[in-house]
PDB file of N, CA and C in Angstrom:
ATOM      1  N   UNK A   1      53.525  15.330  14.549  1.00  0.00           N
ATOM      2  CA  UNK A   1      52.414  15.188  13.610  1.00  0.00           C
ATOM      3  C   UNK A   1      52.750  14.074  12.625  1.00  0.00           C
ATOM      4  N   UNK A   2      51.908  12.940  11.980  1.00  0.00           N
ATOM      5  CA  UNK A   2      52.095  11.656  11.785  1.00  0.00           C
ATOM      6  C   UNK A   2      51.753  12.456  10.451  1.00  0.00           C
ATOM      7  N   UNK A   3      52.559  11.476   9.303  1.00  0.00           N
ATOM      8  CA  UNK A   3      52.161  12.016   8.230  1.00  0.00           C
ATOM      9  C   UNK A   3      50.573  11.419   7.257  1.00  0.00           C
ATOM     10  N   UNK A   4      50.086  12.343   6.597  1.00  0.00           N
ATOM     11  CA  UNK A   4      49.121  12.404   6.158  1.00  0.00           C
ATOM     12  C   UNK A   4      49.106  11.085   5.184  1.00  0.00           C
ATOM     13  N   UNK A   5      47.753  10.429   4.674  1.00  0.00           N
ATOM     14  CA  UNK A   5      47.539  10.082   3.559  1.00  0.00           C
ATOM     15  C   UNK A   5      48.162  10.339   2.698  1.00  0.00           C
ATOM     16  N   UNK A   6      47.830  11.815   2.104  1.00  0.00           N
ATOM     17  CA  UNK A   6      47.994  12.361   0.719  1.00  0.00           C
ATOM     18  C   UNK A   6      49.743  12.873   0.728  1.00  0.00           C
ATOM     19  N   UNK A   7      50.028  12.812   1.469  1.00  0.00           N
ATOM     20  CA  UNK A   7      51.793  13.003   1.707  1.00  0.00           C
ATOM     21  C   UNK A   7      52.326  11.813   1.768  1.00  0.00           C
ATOM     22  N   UNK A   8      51.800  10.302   2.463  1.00  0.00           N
ATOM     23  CA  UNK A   8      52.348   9.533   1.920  1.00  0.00           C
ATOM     24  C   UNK A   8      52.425   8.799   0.117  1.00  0.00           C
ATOM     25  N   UNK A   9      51.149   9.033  -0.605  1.00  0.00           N
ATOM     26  CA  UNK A   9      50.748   9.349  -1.583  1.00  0.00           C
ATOM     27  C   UNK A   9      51.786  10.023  -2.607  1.00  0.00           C
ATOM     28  N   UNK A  10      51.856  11.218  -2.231  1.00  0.00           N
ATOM     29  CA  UNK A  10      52.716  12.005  -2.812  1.00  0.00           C
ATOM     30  C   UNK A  10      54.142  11.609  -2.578  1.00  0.00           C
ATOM     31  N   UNK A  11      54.583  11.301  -1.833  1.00  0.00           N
ATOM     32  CA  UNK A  11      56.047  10.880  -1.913  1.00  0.00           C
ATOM     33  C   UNK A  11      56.326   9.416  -2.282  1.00  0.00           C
ATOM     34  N   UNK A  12      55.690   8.167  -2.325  1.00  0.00           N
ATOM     35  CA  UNK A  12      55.196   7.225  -3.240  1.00  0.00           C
ATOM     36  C   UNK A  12      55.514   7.859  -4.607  1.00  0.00           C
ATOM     37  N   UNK A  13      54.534   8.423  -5.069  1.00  0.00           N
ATOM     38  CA  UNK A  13      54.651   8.473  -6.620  1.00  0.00           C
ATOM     39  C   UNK A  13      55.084   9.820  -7.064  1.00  0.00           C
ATOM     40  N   UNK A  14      55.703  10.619  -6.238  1.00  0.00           N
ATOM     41  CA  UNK A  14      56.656  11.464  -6.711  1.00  0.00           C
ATOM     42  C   UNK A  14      58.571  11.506  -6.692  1.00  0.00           C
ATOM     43  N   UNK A  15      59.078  10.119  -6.448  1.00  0.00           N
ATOM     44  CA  UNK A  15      60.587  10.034  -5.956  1.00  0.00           C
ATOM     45  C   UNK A  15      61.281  11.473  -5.762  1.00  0.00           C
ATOM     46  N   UNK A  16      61.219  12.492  -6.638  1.00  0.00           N
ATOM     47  CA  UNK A  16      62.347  13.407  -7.116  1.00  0.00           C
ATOM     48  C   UNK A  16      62.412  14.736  -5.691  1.00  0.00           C
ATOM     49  N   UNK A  17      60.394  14.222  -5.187  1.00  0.00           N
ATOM     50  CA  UNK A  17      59.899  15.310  -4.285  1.00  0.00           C
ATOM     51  C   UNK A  17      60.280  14.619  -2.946  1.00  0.00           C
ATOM     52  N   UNK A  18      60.542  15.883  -1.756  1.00  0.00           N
ATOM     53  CA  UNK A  18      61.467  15.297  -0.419  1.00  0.00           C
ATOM     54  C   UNK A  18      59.629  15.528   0.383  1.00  0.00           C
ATOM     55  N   UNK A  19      59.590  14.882   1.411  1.00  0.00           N
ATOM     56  CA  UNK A  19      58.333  15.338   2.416  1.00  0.00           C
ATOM     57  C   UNK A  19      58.067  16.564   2.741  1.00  0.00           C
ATOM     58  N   UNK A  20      58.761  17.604   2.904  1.00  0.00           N
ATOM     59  CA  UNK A  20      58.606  18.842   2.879  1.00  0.00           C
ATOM     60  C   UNK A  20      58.199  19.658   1.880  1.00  0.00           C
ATOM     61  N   UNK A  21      58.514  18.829   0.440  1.00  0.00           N
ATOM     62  CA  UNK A  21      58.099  19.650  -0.782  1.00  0.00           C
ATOM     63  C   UNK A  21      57.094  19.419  -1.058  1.00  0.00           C
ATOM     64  N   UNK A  22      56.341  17.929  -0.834  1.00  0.00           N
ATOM     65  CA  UNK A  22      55.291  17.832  -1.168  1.00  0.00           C
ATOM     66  C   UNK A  22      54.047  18.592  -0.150  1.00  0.00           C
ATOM     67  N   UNK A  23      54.856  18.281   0.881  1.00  0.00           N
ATOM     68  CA  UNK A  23      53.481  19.131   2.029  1.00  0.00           C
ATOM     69  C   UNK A  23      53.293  20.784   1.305  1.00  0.00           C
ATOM     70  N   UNK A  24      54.742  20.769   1.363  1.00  0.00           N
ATOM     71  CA  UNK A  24      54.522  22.525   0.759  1.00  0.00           C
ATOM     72  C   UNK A  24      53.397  22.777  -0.960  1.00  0.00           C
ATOM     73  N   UNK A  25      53.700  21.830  -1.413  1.00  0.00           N
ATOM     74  CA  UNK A  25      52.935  21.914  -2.994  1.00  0.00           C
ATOM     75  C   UNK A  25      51.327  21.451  -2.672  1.00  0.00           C
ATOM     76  N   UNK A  26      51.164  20.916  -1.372  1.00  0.00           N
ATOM     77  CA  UNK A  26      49.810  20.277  -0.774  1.00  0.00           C
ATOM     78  C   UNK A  26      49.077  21.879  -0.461  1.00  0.00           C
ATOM     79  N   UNK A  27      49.838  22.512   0.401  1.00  0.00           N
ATOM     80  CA  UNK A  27      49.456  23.532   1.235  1.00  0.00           C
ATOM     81  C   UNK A  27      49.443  24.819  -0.260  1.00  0.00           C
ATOM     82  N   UNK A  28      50.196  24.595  -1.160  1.00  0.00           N
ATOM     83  CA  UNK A  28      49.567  25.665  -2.284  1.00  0.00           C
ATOM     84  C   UNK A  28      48.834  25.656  -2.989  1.00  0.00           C
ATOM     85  N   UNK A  29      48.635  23.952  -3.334  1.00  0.00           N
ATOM     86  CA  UNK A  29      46.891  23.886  -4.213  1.00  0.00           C
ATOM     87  C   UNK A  29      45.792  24.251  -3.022  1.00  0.00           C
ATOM     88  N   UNK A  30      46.057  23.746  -1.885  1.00  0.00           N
ATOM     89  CA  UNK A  30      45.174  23.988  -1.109  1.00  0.00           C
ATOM     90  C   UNK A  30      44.555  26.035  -1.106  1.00  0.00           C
ATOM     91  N   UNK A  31      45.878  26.804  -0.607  1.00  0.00           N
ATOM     92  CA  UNK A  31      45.360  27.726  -0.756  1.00  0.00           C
ATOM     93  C   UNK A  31      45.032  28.062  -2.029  1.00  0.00           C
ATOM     94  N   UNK A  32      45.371  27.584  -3.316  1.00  0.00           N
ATOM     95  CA  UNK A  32      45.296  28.074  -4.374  1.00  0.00           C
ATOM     96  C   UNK A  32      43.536  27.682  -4.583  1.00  0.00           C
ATOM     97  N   UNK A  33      43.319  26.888  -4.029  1.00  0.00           N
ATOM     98  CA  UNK A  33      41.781  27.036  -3.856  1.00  0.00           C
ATOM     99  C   UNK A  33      41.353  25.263  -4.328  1.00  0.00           C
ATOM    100  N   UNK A  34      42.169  24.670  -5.044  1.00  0.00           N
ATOM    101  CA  UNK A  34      41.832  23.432  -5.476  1.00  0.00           C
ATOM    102  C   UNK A  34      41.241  22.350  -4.097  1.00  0.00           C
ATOM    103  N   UNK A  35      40.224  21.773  -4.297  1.00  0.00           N
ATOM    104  CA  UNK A  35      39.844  20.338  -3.327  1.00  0.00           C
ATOM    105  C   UNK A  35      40.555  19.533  -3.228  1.00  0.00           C
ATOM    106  N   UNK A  36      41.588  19.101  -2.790  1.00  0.00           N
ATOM    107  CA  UNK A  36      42.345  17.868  -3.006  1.00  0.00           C
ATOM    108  C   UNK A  36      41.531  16.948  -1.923  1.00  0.00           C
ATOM    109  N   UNK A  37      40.350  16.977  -1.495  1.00  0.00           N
ATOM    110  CA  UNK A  37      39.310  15.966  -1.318  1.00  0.00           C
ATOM    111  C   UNK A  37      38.564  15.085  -2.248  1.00  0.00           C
ATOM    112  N   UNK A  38      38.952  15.357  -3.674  1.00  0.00           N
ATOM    113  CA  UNK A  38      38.442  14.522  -4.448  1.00  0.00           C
ATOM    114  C   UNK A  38      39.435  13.885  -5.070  1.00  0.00           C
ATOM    115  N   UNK A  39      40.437  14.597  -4.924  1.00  0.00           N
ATOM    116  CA  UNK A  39      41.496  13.657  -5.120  1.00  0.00           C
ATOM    117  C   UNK A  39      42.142  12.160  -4.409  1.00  0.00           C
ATOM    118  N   UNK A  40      41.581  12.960  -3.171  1.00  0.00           N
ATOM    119  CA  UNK A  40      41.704  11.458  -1.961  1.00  0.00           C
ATOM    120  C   UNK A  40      40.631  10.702  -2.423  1.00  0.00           C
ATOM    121  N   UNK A  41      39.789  11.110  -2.706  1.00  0.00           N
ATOM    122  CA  UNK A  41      38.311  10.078  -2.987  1.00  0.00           C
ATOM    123  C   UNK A  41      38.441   9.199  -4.071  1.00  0.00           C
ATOM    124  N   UNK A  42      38.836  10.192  -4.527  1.00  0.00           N
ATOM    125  CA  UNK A  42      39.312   9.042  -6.379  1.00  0.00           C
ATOM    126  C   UNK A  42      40.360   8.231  -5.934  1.00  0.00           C
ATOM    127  N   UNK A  43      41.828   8.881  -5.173  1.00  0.00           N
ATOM    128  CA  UNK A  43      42.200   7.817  -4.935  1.00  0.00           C
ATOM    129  C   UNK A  43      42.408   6.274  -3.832  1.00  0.00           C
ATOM    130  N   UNK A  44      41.103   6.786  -3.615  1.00  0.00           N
ATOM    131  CA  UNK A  44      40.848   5.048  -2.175  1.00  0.00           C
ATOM    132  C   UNK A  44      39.962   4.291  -3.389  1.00  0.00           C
ATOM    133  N   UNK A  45      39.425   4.585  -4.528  1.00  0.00           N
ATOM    134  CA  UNK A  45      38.644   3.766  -5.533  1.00  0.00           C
ATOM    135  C   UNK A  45      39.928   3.364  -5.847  1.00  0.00           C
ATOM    136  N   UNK A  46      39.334   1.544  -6.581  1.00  0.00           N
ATOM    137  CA  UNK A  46      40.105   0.659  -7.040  1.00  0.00           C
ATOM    138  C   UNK A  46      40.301   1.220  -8.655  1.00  0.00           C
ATOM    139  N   UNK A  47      41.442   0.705  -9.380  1.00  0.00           N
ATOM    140  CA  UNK A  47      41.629   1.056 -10.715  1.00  0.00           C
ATOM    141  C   UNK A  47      40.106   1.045 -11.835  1.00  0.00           C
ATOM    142  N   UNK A  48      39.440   0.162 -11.129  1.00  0.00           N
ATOM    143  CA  UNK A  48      38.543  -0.655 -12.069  1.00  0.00           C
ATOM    144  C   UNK A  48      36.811   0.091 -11.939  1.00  0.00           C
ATOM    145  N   UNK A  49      37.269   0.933 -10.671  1.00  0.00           N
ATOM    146  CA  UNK A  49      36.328   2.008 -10.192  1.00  0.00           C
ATOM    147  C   UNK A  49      36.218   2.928 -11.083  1.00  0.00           C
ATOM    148  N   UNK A  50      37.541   3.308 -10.971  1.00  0.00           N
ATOM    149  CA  UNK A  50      38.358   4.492 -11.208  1.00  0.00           C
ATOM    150  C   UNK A  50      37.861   4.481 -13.539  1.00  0.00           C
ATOM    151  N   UNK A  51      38.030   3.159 -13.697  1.00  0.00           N
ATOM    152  CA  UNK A  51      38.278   3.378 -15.139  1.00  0.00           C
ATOM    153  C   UNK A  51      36.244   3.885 -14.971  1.00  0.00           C
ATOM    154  N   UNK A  52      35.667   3.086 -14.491  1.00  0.00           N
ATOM    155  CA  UNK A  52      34.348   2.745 -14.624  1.00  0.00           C
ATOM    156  C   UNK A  52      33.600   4.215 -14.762  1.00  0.00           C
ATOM    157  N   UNK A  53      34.305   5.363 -14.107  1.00  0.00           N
ATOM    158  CA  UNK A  53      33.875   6.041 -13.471  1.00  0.00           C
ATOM    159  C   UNK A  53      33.850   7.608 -14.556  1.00  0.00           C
ATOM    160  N   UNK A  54      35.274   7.048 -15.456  1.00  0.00           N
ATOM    161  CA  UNK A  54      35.893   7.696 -16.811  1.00  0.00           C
ATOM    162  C   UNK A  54      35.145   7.403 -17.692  1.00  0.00           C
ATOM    163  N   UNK A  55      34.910   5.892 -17.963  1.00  0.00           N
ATOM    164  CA  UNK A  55      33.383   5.819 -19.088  1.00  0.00           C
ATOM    165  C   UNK A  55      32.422   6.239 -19.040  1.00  0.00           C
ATOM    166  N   UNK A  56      31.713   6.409 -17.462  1.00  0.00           N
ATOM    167  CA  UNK A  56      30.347   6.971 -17.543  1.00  0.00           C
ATOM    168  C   UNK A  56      30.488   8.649 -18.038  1.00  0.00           C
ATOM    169  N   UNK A  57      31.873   9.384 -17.700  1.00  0.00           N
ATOM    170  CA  UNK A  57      31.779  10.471 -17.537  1.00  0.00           C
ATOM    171  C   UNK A  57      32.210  11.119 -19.106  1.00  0.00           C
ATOM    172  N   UNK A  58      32.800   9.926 -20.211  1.00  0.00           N
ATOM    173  CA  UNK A  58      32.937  10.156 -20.879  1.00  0.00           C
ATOM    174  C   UNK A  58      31.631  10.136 -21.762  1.00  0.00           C
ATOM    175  N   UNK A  59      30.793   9.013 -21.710  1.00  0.00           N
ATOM    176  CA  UNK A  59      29.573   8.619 -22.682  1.00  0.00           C
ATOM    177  C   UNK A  59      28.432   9.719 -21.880  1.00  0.00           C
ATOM    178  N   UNK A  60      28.895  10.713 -20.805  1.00  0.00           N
ATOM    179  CA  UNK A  60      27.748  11.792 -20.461  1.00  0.00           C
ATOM    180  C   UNK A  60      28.297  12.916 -21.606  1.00  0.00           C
ATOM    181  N   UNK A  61      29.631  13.275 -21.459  1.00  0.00           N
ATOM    182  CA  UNK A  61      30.070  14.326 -22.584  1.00  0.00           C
ATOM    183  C   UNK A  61      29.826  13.839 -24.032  1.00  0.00           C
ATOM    184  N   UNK A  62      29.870  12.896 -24.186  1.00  0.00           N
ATOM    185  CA  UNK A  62      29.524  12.757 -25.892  1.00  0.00           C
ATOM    186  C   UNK A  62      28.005  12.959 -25.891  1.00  0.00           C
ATOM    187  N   UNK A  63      27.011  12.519 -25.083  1.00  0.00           N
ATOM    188  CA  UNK A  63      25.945  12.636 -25.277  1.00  0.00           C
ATOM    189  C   UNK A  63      25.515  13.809 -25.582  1.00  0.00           C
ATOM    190  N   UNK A  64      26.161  14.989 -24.239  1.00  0.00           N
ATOM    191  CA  UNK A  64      25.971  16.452 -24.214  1.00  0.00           C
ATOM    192  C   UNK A  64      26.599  17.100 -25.700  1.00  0.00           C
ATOM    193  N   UNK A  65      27.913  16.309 -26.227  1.00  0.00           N
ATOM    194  CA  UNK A  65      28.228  16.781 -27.541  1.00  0.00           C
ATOM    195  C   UNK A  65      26.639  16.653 -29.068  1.00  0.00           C
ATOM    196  N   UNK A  66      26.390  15.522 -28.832  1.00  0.00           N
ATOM    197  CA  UNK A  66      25.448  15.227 -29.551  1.00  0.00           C
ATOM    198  C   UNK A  66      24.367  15.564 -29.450  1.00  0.00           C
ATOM    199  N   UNK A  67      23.926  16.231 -27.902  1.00  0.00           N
ATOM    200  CA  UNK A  67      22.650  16.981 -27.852  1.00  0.00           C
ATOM    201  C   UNK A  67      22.758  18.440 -28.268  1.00  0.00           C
ATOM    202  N   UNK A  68      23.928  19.155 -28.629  1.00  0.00           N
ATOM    203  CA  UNK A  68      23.890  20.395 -28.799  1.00  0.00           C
ATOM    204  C   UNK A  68      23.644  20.402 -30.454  1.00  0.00           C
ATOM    205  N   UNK A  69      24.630  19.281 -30.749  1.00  0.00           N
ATOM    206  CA  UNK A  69      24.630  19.314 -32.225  1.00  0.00           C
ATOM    207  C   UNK A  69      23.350  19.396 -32.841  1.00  0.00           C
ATOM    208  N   UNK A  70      22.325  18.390 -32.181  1.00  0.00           N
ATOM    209  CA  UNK A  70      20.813  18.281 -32.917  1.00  0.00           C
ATOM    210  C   UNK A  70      20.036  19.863 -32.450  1.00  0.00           C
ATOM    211  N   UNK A  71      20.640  20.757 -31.699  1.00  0.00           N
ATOM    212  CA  UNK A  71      19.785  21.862 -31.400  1.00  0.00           C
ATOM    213  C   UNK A  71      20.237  22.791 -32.171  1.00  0.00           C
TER     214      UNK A  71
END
C-alpha cells in the first residue's frame, strides 16, 4: 500500500512523528469522527487561497457579531 497524501503531509511537517504514528493519529481523528477531507481540501489551496478564504470567513463573523449587537 503506497503511502497516502495526508501521511506524506504529515510526516513533512511533523519530523518528531515516524509513518506509523502518523497513520495511527490519522486513523483516530478519523474514528474520532473528525473529516480530515477538509483538511486535504484546504490543503491543495495555495497560501494566498488559503489567507483569502480566512478574510472572508472572518469579515462573515464580525458581521454576525454586529448583527446580534443591533438586535
Amino acid at each position: 500500500m503506497g503511502k497516502s497524501l495526508r501521511s506524506l503531509r504529515a510526516q513533512a511537517n511533523v519530523v518528531a512523528m515516524t509513518e506509523d504514528q502518523a497513520r495511527a493519529a490519522i486513523a483516530e481523528a478519523e474514528k474520532a469522527g473528525f473529516d480530515l477531507s477538509l483538511v486535504d481540501s484546504n490543503l491543495a489551496l495555495s497560501i494566498e487561497q488559503r489567507l483569502l478564504r480566512h478574510d472572508a470567513a472572518l469579515e462573515f463573523k464580525l458581521a454576525l457579531r454586529v448583527a446580534g449587537e443591533v438586535m
